[in-house]
Protein backbone atom coordinates (compact mmCIF):
# COMPACT_ATOMS: atom_id res chain seq x y z
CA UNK A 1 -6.18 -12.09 -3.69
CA UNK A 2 -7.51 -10.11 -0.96
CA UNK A 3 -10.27 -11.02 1.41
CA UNK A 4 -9.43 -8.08 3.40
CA UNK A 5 -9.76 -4.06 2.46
CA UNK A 6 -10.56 -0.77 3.77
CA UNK A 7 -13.10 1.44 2.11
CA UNK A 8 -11.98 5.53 2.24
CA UNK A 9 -13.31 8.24 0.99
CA UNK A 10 -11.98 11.56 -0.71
CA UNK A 11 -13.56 13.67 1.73
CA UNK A 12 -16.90 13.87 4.16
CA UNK A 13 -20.19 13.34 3.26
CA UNK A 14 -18.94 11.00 0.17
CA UNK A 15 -21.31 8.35 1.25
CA UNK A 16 -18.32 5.05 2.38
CA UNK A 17 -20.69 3.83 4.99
CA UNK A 18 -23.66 3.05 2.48
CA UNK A 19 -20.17 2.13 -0.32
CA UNK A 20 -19.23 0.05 2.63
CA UNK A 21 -22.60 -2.19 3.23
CA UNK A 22 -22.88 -2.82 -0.78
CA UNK A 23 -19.52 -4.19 -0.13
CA UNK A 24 -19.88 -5.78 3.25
CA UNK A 25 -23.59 -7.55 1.68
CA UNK A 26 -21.76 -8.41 -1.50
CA UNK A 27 -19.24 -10.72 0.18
CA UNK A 28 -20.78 -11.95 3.22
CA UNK A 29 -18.15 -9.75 5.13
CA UNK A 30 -17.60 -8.90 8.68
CA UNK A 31 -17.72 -4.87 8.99
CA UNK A 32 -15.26 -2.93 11.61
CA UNK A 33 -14.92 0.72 12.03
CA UNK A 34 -12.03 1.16 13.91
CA UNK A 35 -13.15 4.72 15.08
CA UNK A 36 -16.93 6.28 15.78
CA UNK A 37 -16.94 9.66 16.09
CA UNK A 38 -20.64 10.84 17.27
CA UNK A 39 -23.56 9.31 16.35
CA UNK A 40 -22.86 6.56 19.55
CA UNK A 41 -26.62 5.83 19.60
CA UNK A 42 -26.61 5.56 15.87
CA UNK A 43 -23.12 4.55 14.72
CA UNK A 44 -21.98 3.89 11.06
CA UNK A 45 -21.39 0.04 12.66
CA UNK A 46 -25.29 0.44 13.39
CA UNK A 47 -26.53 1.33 10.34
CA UNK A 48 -24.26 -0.76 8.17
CA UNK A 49 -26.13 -3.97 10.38
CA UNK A 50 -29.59 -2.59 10.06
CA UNK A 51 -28.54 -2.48 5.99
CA UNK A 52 -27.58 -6.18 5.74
CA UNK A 53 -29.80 -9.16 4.83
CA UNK A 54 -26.81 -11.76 4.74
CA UNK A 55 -26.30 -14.13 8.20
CA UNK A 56 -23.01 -14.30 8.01
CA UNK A 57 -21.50 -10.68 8.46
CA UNK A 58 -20.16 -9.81 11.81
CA UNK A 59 -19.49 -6.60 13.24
CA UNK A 60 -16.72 -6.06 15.36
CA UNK A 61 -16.43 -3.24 17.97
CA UNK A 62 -14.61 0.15 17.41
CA UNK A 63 -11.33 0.31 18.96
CA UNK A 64 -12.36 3.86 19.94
CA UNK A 65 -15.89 5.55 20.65
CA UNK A 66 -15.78 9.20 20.52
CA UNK A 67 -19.11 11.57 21.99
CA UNK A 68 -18.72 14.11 19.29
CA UNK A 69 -19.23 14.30 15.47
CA UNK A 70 -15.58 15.85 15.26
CA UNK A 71 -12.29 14.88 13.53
CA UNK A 72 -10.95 12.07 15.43
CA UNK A 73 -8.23 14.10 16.73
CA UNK A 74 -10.42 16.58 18.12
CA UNK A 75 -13.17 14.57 19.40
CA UNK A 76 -10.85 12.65 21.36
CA UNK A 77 -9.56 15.51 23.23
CA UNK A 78 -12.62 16.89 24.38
CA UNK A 79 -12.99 13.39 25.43
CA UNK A 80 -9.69 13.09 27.02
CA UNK A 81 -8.23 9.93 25.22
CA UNK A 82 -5.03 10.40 23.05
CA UNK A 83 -5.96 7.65 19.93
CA UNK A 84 -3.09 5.73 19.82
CA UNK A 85 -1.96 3.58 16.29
CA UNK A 86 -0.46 0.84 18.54
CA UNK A 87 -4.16 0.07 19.83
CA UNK A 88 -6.14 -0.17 16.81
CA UNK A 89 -5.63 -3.88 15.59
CA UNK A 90 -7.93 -5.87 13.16
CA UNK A 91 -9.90 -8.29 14.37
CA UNK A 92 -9.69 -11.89 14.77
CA UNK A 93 -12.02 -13.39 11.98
CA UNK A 94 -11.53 -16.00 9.36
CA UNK A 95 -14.35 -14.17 7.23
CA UNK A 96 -13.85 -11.33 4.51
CA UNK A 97 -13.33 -8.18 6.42
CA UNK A 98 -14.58 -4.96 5.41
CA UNK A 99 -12.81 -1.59 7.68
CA UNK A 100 -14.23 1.77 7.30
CA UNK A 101 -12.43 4.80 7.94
CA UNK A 102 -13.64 7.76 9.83
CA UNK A 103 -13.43 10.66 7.50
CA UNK A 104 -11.12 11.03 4.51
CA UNK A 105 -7.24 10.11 4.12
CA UNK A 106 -5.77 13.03 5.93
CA UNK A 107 -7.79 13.72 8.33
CA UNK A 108 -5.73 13.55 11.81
CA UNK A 109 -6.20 10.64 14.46
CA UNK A 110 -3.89 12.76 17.07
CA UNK A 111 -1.51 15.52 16.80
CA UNK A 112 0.81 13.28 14.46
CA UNK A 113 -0.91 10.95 12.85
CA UNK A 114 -3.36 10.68 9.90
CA UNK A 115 -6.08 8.16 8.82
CA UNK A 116 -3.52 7.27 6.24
CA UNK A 117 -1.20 6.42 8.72
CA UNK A 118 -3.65 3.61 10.11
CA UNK A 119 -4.11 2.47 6.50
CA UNK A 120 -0.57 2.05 5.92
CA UNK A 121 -0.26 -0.08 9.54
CA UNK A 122 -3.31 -2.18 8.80
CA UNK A 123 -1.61 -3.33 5.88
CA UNK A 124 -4.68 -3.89 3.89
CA UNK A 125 -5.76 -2.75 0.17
CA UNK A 126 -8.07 0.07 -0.13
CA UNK A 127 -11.32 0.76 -2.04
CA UNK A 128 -11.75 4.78 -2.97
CA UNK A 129 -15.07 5.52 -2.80
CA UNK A 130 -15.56 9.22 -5.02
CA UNK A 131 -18.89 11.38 -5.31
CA UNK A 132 -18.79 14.04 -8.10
CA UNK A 133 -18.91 17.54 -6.91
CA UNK A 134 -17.15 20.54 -8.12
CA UNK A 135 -13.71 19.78 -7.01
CA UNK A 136 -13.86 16.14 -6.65
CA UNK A 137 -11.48 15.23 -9.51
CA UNK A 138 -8.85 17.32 -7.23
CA UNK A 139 -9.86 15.53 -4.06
CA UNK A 140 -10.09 11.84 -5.84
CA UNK A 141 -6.31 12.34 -7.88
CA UNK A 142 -4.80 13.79 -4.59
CA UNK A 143 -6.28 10.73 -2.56
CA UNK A 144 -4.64 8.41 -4.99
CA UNK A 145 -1.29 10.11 -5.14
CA UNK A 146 -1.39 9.77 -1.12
CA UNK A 147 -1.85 6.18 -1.38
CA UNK A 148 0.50 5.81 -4.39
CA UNK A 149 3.30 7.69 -2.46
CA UNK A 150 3.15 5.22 0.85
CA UNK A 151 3.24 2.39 -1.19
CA UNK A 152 -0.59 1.65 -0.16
CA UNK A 153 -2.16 -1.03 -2.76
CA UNK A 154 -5.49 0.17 -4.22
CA UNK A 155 -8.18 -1.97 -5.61
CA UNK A 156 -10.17 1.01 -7.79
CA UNK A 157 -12.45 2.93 -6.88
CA UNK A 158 -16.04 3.19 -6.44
CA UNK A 159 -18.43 5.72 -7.55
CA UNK A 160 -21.34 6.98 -5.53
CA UNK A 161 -24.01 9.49 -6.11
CA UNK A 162 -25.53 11.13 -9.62
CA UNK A 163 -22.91 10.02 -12.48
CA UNK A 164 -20.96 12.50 -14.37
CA UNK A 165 -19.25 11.19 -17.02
CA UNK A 166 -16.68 13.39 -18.21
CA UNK A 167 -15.35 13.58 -14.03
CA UNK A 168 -15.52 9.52 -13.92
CA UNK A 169 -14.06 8.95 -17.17
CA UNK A 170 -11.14 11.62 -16.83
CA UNK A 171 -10.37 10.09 -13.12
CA UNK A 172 -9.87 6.51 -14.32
CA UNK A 173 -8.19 7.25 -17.83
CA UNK A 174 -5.43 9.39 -15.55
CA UNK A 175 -5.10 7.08 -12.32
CA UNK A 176 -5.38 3.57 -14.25
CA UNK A 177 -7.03 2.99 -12.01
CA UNK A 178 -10.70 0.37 -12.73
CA UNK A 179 -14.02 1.40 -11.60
CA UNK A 180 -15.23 -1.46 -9.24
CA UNK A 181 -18.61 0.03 -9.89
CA UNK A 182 -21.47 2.55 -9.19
CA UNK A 183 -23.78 3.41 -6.46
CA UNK A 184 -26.53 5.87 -7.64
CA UNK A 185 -28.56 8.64 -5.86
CA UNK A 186 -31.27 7.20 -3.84
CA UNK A 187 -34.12 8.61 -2.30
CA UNK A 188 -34.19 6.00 0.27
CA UNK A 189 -30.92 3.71 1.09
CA UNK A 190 -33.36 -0.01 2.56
CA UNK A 191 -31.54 -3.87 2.80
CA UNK A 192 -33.33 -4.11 -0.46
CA UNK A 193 -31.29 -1.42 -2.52
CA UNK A 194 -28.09 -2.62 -0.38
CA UNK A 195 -29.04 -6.15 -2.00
CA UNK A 196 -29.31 -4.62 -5.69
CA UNK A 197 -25.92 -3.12 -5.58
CA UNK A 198 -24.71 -5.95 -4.14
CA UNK A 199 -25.64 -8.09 -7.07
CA UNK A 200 -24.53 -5.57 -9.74
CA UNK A 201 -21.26 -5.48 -7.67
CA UNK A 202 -20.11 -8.48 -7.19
CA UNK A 203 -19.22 -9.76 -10.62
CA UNK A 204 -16.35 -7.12 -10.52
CA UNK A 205 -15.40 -7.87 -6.90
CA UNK A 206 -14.75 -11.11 -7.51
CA UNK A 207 -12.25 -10.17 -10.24
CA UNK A 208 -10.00 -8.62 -7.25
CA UNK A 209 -10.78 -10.10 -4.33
CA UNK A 210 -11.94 -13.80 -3.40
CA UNK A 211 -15.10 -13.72 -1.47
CA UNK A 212 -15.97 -15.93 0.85
């Protein structure tokens, strides 16, 4: 089973970089986000560390650091750097390994190239981390049909924010798809909540992918 994954989400805003530390804390896992865009003083790689209580986690340095909160593609132009697939390689570590992406599955890297394009090079299953919104059963069953299309493994998928039953139960009776678990609304995210989720988490984790 995997040790490895990448956590994506259906859109912006869905909440993968808090999805990401309940992961990262619930196997001991290095964290790597292979591209920042804005936030450099405060990156997702930053708060994801301040988040953990674990000793073991590493985390490994973006492959790219953009200035402005942006779409990749377009950050890196005003930047002038062209992000380039053939650059972004995981890193060396003999530890789980837990990759964010920046921004949803389609959301463009350079003028040809999507997120889902880096997904499909990494070569590594992906968690789908959903938030219920008007419109997020759309967003969620197009996300999976991207990944099912490309041939892109998916562990399940992980709900964050206030639960709505009728959009969580209709999205996993129609994509088969099982619910690794759920992340509620909280007023304040701390190492201690991280740790909670973690717990709750894990169980089902280790049902799909062998921690270390």
């Amino acid at each position: 089973m995997p040790s490895q994954l990448i956590i994506a989400g259906i859109g912006t805003e869905i909440g993968k970089t808090v999805a990401s530390a309940v992961v990262v804390e619930a196997l001991n896992a290095d964290y790597w986000k292979p591209i920042q865009s804005g936030e450099l003083a405060n990156s997702d790689t930053d708060v994801v560390r301040s988040l953990i209580s674990n000793s073991t986690s590493q985390f490994h340095p973006e492959a790219y650091r953009l200035t402005q909160p942006m779409s990749p593609h377009a950050a890196a132009e005003l930047d002038g750097v062209t992000i380039q697939l053939a650059t972004i390689n995981l890193p060396e570590t003999n530890n789980a390994l837990v990759v964010e992406l920046a921004g949803g599955l389609m959301v463009p890297l350079n003028k040809h190239e999507l997120n889902i394009d880096l997904v499909k090079k990494l070569g590594l299953p992906l968690v789908l981390v959903s938030r219920n919104y008007l419109g997020s059963i759309n967003h969620t069953l197009l996300s999976v049909e991207a990944c099912k299309s490309r041939n892109i493994p998916l562990l399940g998928i992980l709900f964050n924010g206030p639960t709505v039953e009728a959009t969580e139960s209709f999205i996993l009776d129609y994509t088969g798809l099982p619910c690794l678990g759920r992340i509620g609304q909280e007023e304040r995210v701390t190492k201690e909540v991280i740790r909670t989720y973690a717990g709750a988490l894990l169980p089902t984790l280790r049902q799909i992918i062998e921690p270390v």
